[in-house]
C-alpha atoms as a PDB file:
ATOM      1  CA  UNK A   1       9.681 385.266 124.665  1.00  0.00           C
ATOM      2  CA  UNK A   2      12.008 384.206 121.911  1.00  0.00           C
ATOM      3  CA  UNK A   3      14.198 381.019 122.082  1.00  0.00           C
ATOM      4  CA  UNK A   4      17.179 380.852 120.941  1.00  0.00           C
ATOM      5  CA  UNK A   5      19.104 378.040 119.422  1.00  0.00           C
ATOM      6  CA  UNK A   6      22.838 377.596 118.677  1.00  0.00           C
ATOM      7  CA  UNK A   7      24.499 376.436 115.483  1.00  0.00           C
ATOM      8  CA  UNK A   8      26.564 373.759 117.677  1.00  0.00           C
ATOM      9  CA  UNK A   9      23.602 371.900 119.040  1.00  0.00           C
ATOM     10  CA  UNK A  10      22.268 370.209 115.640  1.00  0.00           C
ATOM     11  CA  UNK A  11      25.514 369.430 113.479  1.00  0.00           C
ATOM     12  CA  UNK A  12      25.465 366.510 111.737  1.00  0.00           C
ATOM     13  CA  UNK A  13      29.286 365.555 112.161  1.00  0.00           C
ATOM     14  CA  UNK A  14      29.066 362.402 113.342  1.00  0.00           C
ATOM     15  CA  UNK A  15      30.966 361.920 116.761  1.00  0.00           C
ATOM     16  CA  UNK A  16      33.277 359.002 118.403  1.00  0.00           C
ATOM     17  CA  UNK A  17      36.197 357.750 119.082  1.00  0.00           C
ATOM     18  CA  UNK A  18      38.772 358.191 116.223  1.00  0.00           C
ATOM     19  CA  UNK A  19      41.342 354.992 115.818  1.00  0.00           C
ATOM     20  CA  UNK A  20      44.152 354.981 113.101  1.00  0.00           C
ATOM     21  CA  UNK A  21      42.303 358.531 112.026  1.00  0.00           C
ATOM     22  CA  UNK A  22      39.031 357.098 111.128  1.00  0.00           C
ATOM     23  CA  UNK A  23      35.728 358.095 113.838  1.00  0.00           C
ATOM     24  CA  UNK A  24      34.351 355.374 115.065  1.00  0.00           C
ATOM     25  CA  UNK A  25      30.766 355.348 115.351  1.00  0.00           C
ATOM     26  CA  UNK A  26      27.870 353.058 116.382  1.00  0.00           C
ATOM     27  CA  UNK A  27      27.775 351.831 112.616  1.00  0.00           C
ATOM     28  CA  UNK A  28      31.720 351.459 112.094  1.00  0.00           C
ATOM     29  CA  UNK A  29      31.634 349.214 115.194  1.00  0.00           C
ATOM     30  CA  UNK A  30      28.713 347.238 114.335  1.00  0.00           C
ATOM     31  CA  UNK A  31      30.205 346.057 111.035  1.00  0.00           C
ATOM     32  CA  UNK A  32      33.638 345.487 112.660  1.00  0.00           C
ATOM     33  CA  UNK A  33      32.350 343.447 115.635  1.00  0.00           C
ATOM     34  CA  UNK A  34      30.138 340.901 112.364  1.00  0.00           C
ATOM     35  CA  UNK A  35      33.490 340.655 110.277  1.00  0.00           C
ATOM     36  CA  UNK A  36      35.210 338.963 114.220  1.00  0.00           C
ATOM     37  CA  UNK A  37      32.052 337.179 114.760  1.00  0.00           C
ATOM     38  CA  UNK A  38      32.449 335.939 111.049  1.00  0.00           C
ATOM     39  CA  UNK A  39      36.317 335.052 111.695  1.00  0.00           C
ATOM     40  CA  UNK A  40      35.900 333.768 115.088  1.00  0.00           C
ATOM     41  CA  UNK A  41      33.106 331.085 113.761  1.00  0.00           C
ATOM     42  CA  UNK A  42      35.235 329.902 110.295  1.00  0.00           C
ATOM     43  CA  UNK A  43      37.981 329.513 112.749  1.00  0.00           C
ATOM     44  CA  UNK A  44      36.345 327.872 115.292  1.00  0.00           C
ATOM     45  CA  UNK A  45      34.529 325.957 112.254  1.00  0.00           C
ATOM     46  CA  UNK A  46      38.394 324.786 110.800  1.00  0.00           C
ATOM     47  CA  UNK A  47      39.488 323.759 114.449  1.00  0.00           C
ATOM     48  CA  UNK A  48      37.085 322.213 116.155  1.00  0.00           C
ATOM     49  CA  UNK A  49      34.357 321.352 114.032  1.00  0.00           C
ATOM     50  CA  UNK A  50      35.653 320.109 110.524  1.00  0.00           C
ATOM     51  CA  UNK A  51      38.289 317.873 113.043  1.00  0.00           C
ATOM     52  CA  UNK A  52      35.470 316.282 114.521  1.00  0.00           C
ATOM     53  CA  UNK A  53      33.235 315.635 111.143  1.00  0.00           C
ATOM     54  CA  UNK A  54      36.555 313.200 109.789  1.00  0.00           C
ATOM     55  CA  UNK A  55      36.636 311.363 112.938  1.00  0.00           C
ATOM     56  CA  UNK A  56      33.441 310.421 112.475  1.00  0.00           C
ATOM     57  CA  UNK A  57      33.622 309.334 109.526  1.00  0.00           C
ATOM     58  CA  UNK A  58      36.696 307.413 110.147  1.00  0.00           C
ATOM     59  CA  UNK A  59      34.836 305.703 112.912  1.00  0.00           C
ATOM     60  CA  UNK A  60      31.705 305.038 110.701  1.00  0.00           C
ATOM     61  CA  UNK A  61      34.423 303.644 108.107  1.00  0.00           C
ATOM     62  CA  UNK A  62      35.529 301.275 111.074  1.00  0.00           C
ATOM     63  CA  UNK A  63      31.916 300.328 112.080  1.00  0.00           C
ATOM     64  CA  UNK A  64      31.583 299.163 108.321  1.00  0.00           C
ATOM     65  CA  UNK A  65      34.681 297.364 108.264  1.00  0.00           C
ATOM     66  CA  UNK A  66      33.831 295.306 111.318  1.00  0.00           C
ATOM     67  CA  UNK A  67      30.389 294.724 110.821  1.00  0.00           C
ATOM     68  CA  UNK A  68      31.649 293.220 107.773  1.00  0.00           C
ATOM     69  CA  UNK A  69      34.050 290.890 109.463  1.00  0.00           C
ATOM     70  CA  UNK A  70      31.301 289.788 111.388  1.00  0.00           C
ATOM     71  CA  UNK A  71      29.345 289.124 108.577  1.00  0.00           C
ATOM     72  CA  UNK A  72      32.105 287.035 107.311  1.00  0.00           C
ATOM     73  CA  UNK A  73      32.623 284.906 110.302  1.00  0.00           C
ATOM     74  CA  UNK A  74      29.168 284.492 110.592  1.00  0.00           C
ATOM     75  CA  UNK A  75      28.700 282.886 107.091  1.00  0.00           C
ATOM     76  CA  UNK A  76      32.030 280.779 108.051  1.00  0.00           C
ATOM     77  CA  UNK A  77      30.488 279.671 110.858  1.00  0.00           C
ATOM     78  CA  UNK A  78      26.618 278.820 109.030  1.00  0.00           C
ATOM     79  CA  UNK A  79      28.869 276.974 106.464  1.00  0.00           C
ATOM     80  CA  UNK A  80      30.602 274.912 109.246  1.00  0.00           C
ATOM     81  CA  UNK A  81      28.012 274.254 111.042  1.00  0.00           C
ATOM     82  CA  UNK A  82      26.848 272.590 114.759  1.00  0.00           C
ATOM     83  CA  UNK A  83      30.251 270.979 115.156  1.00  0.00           C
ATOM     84  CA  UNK A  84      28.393 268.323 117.753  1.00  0.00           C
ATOM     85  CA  UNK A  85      26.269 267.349 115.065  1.00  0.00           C
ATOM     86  CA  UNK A  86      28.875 267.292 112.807  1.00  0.00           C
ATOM     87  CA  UNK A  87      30.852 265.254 115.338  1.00  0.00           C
ATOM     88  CA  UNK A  88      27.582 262.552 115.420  1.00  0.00           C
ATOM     89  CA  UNK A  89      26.954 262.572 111.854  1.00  0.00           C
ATOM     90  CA  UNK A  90      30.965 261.332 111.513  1.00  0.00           C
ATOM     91  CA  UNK A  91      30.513 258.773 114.403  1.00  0.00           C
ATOM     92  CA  UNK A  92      27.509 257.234 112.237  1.00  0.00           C
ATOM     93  CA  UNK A  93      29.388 257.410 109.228  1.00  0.00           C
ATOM     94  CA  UNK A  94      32.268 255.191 111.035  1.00  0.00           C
ATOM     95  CA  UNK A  95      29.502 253.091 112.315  1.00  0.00           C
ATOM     96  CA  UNK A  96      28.395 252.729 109.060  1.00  0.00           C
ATOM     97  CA  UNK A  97      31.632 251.988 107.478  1.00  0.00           C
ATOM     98  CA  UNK A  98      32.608 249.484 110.166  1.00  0.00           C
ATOM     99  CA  UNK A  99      29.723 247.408 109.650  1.00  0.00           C
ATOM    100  CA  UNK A 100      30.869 246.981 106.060  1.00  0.00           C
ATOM    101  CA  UNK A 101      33.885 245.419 107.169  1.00  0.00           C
ATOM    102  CA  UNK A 102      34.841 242.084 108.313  1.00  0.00           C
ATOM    103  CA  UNK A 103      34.277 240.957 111.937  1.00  0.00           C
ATOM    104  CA  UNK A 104      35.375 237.519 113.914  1.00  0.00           C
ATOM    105  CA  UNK A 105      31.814 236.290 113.046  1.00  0.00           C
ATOM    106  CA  UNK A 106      31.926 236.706 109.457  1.00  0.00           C
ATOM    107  CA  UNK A 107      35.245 235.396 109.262  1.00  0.00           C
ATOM    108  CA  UNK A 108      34.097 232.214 111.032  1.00  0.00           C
ATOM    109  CA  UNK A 109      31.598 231.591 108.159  1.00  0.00           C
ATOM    110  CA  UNK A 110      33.736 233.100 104.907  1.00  0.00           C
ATOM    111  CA  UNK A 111      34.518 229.048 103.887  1.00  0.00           C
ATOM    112  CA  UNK A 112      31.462 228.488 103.679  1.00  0.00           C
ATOM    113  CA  UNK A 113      30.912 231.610 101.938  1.00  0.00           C
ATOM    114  CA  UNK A 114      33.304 230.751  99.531  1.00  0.00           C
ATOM    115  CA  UNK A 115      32.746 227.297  98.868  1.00  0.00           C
ATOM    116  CA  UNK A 116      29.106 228.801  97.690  1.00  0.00           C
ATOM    117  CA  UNK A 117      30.355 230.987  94.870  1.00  0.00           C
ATOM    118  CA  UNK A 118      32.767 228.329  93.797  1.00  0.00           C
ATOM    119  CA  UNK A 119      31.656 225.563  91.316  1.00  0.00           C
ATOM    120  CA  UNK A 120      32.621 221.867  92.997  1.00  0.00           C
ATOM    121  CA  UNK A 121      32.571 221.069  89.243  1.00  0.00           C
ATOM    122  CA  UNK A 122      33.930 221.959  86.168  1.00  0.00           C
ATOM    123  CA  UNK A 123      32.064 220.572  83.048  1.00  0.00           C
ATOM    124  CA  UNK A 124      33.678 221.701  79.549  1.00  0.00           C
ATOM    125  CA  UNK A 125      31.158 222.140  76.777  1.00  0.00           C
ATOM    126  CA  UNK A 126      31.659 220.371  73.187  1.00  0.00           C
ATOM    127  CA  UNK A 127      29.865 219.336  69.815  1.00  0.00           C
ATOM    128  CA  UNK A 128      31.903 216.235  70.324  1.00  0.00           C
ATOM    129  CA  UNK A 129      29.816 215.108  73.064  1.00  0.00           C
ATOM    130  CA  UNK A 130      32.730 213.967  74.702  1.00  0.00           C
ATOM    131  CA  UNK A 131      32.598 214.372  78.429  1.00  0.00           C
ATOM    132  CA  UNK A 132      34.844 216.759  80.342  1.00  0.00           C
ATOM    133  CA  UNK A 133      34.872 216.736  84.069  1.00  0.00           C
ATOM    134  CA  UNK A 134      37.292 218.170  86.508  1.00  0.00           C
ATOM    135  CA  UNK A 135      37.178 218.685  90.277  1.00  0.00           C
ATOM    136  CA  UNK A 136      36.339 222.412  90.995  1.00  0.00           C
ATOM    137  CA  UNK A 137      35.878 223.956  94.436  1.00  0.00           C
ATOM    138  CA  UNK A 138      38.302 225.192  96.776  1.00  0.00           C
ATOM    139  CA  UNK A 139      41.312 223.701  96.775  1.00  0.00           C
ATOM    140  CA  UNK A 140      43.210 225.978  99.117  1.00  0.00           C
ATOM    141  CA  UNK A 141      42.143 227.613 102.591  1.00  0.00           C
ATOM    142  CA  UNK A 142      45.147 228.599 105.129  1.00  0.00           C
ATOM    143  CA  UNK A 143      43.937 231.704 106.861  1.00  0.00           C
ATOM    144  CA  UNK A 144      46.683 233.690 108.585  1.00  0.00           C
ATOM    145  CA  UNK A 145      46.258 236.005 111.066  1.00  0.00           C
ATOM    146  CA  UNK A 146      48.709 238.839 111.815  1.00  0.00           C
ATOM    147  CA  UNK A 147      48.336 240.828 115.110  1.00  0.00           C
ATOM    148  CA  UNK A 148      47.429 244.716 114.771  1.00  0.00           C
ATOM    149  CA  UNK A 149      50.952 246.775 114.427  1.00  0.00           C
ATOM    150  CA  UNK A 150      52.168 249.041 116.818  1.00  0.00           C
ATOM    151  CA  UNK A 151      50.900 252.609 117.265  1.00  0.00           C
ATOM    152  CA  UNK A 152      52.900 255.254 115.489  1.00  0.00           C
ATOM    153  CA  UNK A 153      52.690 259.164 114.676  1.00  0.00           C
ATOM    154  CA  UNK A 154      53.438 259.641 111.146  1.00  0.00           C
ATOM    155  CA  UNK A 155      53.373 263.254 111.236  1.00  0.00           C
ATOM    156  CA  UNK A 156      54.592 265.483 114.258  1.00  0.00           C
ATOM    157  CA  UNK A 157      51.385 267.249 115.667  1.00  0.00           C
ATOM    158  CA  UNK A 158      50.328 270.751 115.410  1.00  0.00           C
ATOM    159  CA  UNK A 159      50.102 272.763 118.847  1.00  0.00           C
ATOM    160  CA  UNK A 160      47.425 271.906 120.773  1.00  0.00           C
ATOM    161  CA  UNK A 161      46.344 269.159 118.667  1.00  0.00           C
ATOM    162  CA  UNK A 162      47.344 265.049 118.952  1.00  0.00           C
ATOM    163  CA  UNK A 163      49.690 263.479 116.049  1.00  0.00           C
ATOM    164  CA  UNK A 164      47.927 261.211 113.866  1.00  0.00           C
ATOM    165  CA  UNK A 165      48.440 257.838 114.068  1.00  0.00           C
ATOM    166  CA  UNK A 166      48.506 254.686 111.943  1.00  0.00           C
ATOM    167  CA  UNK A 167      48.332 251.038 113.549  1.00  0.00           C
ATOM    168  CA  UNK A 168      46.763 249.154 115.968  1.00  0.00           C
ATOM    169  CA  UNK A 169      43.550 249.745 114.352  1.00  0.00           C
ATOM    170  CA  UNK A 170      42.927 246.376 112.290  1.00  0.00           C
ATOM    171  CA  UNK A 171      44.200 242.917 112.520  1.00  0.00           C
ATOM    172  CA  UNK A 172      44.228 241.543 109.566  1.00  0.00           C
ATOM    173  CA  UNK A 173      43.617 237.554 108.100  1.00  0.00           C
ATOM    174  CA  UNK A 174      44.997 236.467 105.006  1.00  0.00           C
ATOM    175  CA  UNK A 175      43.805 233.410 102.637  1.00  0.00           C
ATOM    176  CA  UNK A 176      45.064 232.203 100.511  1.00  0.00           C
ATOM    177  CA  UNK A 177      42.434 230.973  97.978  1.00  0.00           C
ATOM    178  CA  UNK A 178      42.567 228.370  94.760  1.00  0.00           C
ATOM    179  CA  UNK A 179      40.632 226.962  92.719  1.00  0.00           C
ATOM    180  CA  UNK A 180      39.514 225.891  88.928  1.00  0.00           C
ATOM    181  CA  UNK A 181      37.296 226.496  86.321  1.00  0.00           C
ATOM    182  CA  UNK A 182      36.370 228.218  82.486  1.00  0.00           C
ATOM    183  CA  UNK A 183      37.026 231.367  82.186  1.00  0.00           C
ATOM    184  CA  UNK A 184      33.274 232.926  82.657  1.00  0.00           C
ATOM    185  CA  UNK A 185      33.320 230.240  85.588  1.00  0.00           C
ATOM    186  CA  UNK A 186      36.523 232.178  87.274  1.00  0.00           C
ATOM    187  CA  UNK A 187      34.815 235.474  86.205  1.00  0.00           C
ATOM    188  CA  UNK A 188      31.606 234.501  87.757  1.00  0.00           C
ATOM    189  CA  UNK A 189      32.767 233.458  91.309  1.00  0.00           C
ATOM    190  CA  UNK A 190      35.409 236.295  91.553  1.00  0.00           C
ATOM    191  CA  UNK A 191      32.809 238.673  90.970  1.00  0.00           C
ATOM    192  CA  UNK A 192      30.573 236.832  93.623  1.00  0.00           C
ATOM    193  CA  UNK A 193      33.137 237.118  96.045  1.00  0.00           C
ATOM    194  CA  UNK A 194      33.230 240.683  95.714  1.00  0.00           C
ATOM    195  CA  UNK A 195      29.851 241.019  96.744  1.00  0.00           C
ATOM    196  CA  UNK A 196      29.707 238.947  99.699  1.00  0.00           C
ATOM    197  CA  UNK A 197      28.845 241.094 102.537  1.00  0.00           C
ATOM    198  CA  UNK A 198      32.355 242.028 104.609  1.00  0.00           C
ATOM    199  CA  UNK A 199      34.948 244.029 102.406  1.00  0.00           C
ATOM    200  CA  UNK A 200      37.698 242.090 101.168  1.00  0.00           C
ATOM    201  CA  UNK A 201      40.942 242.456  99.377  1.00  0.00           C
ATOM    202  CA  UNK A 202      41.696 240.469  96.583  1.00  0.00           C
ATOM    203  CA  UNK A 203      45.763 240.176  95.682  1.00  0.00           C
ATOM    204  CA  UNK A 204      48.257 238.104  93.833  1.00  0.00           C
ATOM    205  CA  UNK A 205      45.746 236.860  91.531  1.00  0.00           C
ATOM    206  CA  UNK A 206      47.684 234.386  89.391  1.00  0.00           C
ATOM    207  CA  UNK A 207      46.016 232.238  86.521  1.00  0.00           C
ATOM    208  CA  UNK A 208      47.735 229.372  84.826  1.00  0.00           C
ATOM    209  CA  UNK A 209      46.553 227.222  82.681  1.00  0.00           C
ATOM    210  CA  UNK A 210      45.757 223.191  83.154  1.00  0.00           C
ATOM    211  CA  UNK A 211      47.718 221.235  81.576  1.00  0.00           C
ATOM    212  CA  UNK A 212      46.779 217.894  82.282  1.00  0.00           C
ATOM    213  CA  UNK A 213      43.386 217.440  81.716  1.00  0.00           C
ATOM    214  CA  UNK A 214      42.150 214.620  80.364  1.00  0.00           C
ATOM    215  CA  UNK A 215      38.653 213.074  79.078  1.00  0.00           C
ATOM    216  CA  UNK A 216      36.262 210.500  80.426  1.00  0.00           C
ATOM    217  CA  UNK A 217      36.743 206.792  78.574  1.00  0.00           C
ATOM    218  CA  UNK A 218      35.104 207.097  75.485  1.00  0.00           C
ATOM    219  CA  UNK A 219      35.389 204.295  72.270  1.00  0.00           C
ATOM    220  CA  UNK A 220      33.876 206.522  69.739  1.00  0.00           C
ATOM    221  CA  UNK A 221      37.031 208.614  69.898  1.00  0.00           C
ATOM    222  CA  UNK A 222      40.912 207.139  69.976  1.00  0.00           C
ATOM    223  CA  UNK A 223      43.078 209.048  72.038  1.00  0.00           C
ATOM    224  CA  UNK A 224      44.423 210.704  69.296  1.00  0.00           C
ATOM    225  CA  UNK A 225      41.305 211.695  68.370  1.00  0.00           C
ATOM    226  CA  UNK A 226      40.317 213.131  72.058  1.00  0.00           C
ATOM    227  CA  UNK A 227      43.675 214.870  72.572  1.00  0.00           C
ATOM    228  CA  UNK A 228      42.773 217.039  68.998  1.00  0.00           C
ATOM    229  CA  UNK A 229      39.628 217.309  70.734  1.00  0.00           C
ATOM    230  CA  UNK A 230      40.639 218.915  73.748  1.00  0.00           C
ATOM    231  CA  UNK A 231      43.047 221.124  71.781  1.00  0.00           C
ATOM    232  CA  UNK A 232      39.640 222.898  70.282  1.00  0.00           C
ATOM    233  CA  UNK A 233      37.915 223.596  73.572  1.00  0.00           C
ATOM    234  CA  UNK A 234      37.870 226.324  75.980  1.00  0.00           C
ATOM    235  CA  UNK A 235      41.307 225.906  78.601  1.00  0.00           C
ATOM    236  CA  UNK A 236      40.094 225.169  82.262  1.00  0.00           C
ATOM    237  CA  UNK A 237      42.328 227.740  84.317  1.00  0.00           C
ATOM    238  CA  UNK A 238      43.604 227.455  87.756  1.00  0.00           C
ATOM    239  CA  UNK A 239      43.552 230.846  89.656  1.00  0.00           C
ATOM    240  CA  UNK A 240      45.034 231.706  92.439  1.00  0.00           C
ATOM    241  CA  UNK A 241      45.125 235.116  94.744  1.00  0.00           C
ATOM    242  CA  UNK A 242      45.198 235.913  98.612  1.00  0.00           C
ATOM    243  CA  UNK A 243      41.842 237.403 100.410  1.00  0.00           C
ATOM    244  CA  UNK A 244      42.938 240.079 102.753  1.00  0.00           C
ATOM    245  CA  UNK A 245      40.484 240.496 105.452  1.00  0.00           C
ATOM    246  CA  UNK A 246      40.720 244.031 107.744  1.00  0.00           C
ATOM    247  CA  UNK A 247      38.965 243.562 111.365  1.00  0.00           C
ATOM    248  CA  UNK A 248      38.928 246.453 113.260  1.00  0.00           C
ATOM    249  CA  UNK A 249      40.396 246.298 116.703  1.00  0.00           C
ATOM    250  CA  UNK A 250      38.123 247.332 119.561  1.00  0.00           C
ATOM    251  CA  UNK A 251      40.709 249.534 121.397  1.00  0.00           C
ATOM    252  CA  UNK A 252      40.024 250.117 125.427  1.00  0.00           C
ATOM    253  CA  UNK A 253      40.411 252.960 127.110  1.00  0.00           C
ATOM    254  CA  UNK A 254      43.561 253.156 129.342  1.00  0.00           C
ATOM    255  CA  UNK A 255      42.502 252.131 132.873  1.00  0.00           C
ATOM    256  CA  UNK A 256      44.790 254.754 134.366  1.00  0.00           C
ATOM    257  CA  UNK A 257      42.311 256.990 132.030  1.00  0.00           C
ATOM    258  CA  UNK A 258      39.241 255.214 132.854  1.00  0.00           C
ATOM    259  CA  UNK A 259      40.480 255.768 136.942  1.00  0.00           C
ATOM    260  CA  UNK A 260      40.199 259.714 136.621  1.00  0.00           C
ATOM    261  CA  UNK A 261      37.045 259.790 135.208  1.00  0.00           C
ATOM    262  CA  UNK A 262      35.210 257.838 138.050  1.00  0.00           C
ATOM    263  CA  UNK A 263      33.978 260.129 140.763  1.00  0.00           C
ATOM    264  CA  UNK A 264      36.320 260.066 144.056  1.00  0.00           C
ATOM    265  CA  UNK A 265      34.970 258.296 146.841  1.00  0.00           C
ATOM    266  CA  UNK A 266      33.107 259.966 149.507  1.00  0.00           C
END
């Protein structure tokens, strides 16, 4: 028995769907379906994706930014420092300061004070050996006291913050001091003045000098001989200037203040 087998059943023309006059077969659609899958991801790559990849960066550009801020207040803040410690190292620096200054006690002893950096005698040095004496010492001490001023803002105050004020913090003494001597005398007890212990302000300092000084009895020398004398020595100077003495003024606390910060009653 012979089979038989028609032309039809093996040709090799390839059979599909024909679009635009080209066949379509398996291979035709294969490649067409990768170059949408291709399009379809570059697109959805351009969109979505590439959108996405600048926002983060934009928000990692932020993250710097702030985290440098931070950095920077940080470092503000290390340089500042504890401000209550801050606040304690000012309040022993005033403490310190204060205790420089005059107080009712050491004003109660500055004559005596004075009257031991002043020389109660004023001897003038010759070749001549004629003697030279003059009374020394203080010859003038009027204190005056003047009453702290009034409490005023010299500058209006920023929001929030109080208006600084001048007054009311010192009471001040004036005395008026005088007295005689050489010049490296006058040199010597100014400069021992300035180191007594409370701070003091020395003004008006005025030196003249004496006129009518005159030497001891002597019969080796006539007076004409004594007044050529005393034209060769070293003048004995009167100076004169005004000690200004700053006491600060223990200001109280309001009692209307001092009221709201006691505990109500139960």
């Amino acid at each position: 028995m012979t089979a038989s087998l028609g032309a039809g059943e093996f040709d090799d023309t390839p059979s599909g769907p024909v679009l635009f006059g080209m066949t379509l077969t398996g291979k035709t659609i294969g490649i067409a379906l990768g170059v949408l899958g291709v399009g379809a991801a570059i697109y959805g790559f351009m969109n979505f994706v590439s959108p996405k990849f600048g926002e983060i960066e934009q928000n990692d550009t932020q993250i710097r930014e702030k985290t440098s801020g931070n950095d920077q207040k940080k470092a503000q803040i290390a340089q500042k420092g504890d401000p209550k410690k801050k606040l304690e190292e000012a309040k022993a620096r005033n403490e310190a300061v204060i205790a420089l200054m005059p107080s009712p006690s050491t004003l109660a002893t500055l004559l005596f004070d004075l009257n031991a950096q002043i020389p109660e005698l004023v001897r003038v040095p010759n070749t001549f050996g004629l003697q030279i004496e003059t009374r020394g010492g203080l010859r003038e001490y009027r204190p005056v006291t003047t009453p702290p001023k009034a409490a005023t803002a010299v500058a209006p105050a920023a929001a929030g913050a109080a208006p600084a004020v001048v007054g009311a913090q010192f009471e001040e003494t004036k005395v008026p001091i005088k007295f005689s001597g050489l010049y490296e005398d006058l040199v010597l007890s100014i400069r021992n003045i300035e180191r007594l212990k409370p701070l003091l302000q020395l003004s008006n300092l005025q030196v003249v000098t004496v006129s009518n000084l005159k030497a001891a009895e002597d019969n080796r020398f006539t007076p004409e001989q004594q007044k050529q004398i005393l034209q060769t020595l070293p003048p004995v100077l009167d100076v004169s200037f005004e000690l200004t003495a700053s006491v600060p003024v223990k200001i109280e606390p309001p009692k209307d203040a001092a009221a709201t910060t006691q505990p109500a009653p139960q």
